[in-house]
PDB file of N, CA and C in Angstrom:
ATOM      1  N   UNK A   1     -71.364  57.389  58.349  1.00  0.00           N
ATOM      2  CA  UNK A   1     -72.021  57.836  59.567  1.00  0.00           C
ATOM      3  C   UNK A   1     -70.967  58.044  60.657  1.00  0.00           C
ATOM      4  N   UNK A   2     -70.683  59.258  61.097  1.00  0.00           N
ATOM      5  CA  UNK A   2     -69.996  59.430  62.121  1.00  0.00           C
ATOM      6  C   UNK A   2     -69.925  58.716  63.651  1.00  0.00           C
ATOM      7  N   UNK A   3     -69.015  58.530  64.021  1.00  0.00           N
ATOM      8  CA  UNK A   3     -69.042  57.597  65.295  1.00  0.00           C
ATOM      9  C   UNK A   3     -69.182  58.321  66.551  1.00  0.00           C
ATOM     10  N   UNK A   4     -70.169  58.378  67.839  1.00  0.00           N
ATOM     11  CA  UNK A   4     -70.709  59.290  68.555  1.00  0.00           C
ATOM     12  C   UNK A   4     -69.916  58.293  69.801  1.00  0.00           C
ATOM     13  N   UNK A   5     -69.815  57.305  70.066  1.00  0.00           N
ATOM     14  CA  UNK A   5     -68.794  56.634  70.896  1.00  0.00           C
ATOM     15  C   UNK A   5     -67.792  56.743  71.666  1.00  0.00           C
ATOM     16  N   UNK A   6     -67.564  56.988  72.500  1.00  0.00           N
ATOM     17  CA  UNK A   6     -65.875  57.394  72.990  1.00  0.00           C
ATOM     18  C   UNK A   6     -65.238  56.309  74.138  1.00  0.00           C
ATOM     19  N   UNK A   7     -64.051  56.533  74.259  1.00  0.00           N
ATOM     20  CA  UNK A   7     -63.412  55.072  75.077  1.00  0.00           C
ATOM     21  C   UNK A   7     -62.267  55.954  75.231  1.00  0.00           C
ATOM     22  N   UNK A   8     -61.080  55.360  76.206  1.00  0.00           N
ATOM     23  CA  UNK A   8     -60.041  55.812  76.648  1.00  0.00           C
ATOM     24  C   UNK A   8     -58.638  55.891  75.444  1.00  0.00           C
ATOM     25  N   UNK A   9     -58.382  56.645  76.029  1.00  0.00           N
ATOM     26  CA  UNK A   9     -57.071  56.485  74.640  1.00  0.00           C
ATOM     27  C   UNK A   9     -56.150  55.643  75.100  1.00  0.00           C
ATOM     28  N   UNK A  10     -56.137  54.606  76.217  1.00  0.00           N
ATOM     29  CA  UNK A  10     -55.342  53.316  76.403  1.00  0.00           C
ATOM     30  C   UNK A  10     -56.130  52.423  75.078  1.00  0.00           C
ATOM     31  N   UNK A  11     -57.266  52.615  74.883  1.00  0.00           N
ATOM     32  CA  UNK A  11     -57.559  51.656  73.914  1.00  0.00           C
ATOM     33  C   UNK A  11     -57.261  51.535  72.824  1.00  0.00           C
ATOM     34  N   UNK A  12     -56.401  52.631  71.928  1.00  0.00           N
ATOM     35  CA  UNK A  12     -55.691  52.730  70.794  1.00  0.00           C
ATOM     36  C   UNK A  12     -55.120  52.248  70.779  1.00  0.00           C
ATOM     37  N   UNK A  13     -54.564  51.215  69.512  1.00  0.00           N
ATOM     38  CA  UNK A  13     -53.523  50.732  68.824  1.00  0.00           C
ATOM     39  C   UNK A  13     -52.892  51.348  68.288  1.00  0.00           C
ATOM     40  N   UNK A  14     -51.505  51.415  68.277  1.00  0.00           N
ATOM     41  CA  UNK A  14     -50.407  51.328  67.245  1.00  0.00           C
ATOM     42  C   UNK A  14     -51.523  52.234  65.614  1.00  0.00           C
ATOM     43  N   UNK A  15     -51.324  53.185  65.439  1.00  0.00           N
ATOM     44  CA  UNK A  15     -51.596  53.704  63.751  1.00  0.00           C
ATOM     45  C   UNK A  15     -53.277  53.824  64.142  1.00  0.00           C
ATOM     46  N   UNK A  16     -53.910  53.849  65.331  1.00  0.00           N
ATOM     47  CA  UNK A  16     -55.209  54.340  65.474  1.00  0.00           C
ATOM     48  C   UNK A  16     -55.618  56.005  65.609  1.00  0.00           C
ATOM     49  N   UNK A  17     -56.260  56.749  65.313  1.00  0.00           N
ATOM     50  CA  UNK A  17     -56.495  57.950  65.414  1.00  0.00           C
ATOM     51  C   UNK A  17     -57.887  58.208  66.130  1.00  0.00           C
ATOM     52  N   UNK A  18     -57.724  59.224  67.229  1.00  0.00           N
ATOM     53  CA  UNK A  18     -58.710  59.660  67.055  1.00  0.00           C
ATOM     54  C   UNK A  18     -59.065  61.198  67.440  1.00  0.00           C
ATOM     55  N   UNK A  19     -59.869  61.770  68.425  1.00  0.00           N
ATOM     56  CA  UNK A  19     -60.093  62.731  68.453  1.00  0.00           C
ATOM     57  C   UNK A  19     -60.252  63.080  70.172  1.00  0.00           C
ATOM     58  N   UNK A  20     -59.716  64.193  70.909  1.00  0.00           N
ATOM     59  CA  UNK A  20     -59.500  63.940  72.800  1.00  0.00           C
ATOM     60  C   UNK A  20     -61.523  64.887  73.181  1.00  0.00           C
ATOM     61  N   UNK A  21     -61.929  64.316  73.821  1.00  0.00           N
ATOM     62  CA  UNK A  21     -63.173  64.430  74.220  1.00  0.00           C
ATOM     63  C   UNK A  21     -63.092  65.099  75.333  1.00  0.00           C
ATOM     64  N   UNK A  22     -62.153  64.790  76.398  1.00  0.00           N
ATOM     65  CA  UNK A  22     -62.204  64.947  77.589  1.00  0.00           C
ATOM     66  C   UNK A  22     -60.806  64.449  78.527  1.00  0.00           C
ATOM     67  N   UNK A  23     -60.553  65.161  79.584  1.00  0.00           N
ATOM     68  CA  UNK A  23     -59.648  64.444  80.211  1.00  0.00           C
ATOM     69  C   UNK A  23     -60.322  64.165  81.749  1.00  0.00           C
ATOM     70  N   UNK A  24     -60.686  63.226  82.265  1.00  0.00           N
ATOM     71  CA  UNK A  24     -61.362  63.041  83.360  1.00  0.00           C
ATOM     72  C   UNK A  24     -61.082  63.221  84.971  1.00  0.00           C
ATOM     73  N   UNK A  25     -61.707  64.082  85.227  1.00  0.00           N
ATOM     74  CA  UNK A  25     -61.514  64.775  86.580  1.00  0.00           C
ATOM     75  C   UNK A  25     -61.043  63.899  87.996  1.00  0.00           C
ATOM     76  N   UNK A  26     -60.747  62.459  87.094  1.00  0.00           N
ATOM     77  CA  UNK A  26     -60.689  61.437  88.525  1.00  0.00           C
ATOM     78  C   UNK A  26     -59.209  61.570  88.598  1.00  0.00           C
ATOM     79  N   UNK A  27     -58.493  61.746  87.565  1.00  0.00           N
ATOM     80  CA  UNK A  27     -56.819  61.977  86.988  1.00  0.00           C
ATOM     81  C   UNK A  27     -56.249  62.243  88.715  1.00  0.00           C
ATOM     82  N   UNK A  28     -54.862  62.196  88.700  1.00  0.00           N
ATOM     83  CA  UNK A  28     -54.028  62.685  89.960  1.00  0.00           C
ATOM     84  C   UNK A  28     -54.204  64.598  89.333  1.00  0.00           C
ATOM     85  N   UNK A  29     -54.166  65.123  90.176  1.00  0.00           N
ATOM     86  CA  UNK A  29     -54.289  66.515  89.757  1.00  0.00           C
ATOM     87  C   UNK A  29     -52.943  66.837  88.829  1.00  0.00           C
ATOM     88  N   UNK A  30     -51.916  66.405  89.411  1.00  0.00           N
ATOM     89  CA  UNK A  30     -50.527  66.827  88.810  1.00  0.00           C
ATOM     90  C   UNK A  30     -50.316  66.254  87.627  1.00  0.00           C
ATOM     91  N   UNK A  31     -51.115  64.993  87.477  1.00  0.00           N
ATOM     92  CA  UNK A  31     -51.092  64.289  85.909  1.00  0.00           C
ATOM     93  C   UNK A  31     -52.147  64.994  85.333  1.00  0.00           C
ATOM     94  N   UNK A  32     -52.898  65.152  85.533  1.00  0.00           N
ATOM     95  CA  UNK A  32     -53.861  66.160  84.785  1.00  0.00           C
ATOM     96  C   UNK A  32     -53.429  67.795  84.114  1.00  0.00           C
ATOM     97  N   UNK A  33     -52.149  68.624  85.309  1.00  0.00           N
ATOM     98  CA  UNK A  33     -51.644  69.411  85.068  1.00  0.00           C
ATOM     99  C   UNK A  33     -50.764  69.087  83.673  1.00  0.00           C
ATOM    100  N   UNK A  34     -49.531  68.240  83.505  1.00  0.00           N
ATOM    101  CA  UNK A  34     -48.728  67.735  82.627  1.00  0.00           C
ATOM    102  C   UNK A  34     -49.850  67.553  81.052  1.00  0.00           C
ATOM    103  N   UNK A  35     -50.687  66.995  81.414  1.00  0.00           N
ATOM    104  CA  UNK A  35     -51.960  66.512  80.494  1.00  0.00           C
ATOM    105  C   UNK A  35     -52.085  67.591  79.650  1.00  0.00           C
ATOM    106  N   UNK A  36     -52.560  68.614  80.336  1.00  0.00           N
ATOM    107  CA  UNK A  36     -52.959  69.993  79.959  1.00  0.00           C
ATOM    108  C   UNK A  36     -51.734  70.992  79.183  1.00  0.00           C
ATOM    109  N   UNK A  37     -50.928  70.507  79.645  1.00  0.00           N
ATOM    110  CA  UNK A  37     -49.534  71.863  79.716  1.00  0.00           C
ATOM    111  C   UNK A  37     -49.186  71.172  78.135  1.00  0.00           C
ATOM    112  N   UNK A  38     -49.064  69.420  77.599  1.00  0.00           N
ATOM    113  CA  UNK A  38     -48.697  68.685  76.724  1.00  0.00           C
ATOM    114  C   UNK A  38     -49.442  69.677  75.431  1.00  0.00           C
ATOM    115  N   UNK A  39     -50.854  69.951  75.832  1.00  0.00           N
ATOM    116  CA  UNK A  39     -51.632  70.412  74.507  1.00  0.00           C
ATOM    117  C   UNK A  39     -53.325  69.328  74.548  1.00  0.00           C
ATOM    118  N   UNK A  40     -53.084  68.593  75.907  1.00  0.00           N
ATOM    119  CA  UNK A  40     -53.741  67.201  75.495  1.00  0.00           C
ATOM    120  C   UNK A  40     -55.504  68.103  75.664  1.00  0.00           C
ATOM    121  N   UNK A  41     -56.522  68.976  75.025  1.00  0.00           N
ATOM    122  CA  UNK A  41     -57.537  69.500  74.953  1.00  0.00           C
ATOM    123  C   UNK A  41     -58.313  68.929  74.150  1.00  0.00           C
ATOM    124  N   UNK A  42     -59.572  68.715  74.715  1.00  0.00           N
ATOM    125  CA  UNK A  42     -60.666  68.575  74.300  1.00  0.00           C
ATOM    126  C   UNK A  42     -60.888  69.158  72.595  1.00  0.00           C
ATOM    127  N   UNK A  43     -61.237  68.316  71.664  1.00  0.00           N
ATOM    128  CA  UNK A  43     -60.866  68.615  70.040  1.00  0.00           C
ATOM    129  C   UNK A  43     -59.478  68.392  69.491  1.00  0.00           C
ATOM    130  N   UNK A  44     -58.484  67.864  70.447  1.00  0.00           N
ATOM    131  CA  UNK A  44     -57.340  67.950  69.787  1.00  0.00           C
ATOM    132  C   UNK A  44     -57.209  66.553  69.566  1.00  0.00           C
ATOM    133  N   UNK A  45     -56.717  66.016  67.806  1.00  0.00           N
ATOM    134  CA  UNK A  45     -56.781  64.969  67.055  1.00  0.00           C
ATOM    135  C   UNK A  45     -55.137  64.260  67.539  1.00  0.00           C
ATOM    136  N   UNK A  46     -55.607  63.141  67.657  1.00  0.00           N
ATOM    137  CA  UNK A  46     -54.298  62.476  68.809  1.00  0.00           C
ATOM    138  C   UNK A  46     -54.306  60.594  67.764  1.00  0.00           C
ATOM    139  N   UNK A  47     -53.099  60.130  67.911  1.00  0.00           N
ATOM    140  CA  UNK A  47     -53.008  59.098  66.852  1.00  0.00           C
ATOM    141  C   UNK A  47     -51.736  57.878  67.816  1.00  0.00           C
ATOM    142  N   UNK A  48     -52.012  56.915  68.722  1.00  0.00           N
ATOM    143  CA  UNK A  48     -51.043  55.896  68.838  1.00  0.00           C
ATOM    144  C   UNK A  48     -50.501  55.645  68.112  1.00  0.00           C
ATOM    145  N   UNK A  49     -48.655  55.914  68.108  1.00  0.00           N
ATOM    146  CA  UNK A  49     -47.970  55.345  67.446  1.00  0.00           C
ATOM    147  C   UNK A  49     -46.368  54.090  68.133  1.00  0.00           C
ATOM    148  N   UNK A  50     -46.528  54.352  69.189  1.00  0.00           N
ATOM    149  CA  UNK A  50     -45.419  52.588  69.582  1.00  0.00           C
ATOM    150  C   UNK A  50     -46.357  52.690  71.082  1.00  0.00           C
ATOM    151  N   UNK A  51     -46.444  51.329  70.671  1.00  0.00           N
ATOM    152  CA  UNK A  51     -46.435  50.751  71.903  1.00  0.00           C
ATOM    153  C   UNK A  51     -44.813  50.298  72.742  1.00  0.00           C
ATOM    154  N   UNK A  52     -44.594  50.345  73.739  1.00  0.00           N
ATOM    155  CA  UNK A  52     -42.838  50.023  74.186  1.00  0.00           C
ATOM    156  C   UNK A  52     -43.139  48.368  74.604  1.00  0.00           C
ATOM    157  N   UNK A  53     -41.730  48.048  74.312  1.00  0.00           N
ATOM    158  CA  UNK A  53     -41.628  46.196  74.291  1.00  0.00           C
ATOM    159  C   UNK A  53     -42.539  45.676  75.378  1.00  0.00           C
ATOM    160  N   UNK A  54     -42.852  46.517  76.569  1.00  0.00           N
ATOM    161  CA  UNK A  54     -43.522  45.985  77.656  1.00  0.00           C
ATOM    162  C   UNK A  54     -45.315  46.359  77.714  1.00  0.00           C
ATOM    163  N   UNK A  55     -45.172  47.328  77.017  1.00  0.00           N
ATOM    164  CA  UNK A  55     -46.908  47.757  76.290  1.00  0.00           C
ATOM    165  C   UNK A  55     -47.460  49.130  77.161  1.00  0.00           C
ATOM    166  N   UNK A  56     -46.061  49.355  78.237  1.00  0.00           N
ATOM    167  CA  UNK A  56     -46.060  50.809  78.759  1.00  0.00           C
ATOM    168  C   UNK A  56     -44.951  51.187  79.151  1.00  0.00           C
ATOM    169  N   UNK A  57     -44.287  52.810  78.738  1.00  0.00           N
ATOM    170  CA  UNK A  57     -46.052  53.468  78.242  1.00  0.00           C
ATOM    171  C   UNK A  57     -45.900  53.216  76.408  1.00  0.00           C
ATOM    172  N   UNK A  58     -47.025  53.941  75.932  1.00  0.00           N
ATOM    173  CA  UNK A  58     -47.138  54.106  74.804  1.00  0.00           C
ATOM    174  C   UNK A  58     -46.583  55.476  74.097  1.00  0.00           C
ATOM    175  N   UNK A  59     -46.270  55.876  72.733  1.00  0.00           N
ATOM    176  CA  UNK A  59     -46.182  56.887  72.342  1.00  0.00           C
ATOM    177  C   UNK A  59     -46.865  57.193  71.758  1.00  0.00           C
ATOM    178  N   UNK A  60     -48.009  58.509  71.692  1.00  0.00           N
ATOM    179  CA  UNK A  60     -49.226  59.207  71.351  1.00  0.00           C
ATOM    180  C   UNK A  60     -48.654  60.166  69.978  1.00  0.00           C
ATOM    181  N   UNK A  61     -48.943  60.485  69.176  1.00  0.00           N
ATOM    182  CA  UNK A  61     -48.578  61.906  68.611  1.00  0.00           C
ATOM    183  C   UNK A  61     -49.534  62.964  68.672  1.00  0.00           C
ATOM    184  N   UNK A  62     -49.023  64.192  68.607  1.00  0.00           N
ATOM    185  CA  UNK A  62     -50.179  65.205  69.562  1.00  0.00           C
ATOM    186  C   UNK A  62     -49.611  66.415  68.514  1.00  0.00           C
ATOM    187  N   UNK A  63     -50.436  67.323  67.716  1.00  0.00           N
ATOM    188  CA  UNK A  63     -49.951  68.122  66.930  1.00  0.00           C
ATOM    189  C   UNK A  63     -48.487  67.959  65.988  1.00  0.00           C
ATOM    190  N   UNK A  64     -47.146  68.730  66.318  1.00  0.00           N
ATOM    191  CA  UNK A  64     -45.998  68.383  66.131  1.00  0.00           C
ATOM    192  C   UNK A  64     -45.174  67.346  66.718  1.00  0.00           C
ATOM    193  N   UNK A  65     -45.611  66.766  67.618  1.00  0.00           N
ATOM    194  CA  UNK A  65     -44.551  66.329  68.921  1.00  0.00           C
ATOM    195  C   UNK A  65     -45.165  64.799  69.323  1.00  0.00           C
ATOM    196  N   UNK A  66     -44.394  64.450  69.998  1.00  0.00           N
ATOM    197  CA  UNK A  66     -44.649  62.832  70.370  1.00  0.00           C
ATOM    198  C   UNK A  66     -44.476  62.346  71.777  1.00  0.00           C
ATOM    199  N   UNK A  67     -45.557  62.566  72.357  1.00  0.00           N
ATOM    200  CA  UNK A  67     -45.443  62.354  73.751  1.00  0.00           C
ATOM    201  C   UNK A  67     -45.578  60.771  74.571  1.00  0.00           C
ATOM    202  N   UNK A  68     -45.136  60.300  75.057  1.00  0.00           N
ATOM    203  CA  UNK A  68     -45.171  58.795  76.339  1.00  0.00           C
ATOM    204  C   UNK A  68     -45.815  59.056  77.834  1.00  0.00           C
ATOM    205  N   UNK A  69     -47.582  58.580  77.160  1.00  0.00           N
ATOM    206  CA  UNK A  69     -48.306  58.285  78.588  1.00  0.00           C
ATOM    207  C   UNK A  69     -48.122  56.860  78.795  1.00  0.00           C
ATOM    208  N   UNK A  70     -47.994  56.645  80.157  1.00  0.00           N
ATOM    209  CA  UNK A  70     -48.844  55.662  80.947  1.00  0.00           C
ATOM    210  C   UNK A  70     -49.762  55.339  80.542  1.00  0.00           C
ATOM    211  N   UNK A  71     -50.214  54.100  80.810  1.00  0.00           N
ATOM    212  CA  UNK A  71     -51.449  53.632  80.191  1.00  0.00           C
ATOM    213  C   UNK A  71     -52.387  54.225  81.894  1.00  0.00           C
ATOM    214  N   UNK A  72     -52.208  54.181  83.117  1.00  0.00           N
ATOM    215  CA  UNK A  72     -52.940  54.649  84.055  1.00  0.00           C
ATOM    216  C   UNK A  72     -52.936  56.193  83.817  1.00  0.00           C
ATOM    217  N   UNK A  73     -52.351  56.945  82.923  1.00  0.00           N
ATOM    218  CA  UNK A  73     -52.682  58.764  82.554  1.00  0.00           C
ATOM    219  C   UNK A  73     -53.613  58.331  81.482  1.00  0.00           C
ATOM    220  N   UNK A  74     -53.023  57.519  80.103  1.00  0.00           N
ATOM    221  CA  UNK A  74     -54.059  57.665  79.163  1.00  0.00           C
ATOM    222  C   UNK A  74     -55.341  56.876  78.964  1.00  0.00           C
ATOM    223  N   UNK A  75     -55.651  56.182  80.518  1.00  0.00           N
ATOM    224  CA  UNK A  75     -57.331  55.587  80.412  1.00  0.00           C
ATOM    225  C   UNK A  75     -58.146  56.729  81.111  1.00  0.00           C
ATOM    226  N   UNK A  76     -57.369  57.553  81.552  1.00  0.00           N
ATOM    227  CA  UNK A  76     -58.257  59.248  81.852  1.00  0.00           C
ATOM    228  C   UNK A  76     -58.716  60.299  81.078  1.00  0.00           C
ATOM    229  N   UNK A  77     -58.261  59.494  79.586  1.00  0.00           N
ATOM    230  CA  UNK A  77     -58.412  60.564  78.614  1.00  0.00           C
ATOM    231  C   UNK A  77     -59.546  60.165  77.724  1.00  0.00           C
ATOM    232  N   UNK A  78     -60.599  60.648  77.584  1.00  0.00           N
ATOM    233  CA  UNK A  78     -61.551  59.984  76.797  1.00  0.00           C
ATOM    234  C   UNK A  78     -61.959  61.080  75.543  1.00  0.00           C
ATOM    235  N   UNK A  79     -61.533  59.870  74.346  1.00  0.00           N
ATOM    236  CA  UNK A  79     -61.547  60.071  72.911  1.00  0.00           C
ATOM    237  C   UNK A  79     -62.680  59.451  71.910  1.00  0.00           C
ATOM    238  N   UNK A  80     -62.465  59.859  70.833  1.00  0.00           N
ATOM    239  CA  UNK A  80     -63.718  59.486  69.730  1.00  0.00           C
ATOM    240  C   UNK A  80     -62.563  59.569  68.752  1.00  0.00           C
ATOM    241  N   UNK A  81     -62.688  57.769  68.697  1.00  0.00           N
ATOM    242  CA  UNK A  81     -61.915  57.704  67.203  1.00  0.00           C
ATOM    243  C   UNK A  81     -62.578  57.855  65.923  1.00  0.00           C
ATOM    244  N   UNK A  82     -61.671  58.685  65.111  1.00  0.00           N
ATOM    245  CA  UNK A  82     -61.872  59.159  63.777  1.00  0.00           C
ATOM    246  C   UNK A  82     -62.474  58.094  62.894  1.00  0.00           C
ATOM    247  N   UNK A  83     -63.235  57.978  62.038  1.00  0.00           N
ATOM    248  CA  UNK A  83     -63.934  57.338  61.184  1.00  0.00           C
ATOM    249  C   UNK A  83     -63.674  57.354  60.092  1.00  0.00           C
TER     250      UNK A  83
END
């Protein structure tokens, strides 16, 4: 049964996957710009992979590439992890 649920992508762990729902309009505009320009769209399948020794930021993987949000950019991003 598919999971209809969604939560921030700060809430991913390390090797979690899921899927970007939304990026939320409360964002700083200019982090929202960067957000956008990254690839970070609504349907696009996104997977935590390091957390850094201090637990920010994290590194996301996003299509080819491996990007480092903030955990205050990536609790604006609301996802549906993969099942």
């Amino acid at each position: 049964m598919p999971t209809t649920a969604t939560e921030s992508l700060a809430e991913l762990r390390p090797g979690e996957r899921a899927v970007i729902v939304a990026v939320n309009d409360a964002i700083d505009r200019d982090d929202r710009r960067r957000l956008l320009e990254l690839g970070l769209f609504p349907g696009t399948p996104i997977e935590a992979v390091l957390d850094s020794p201090l637990g920010d930021p994290t590194a996301y993987r996003v299509r080819d590439m491996t990007v480092a949000l903030r955990h205050s950019q990536a609790r604006h991003i609301e996802v549906r992890r993969d099942s």
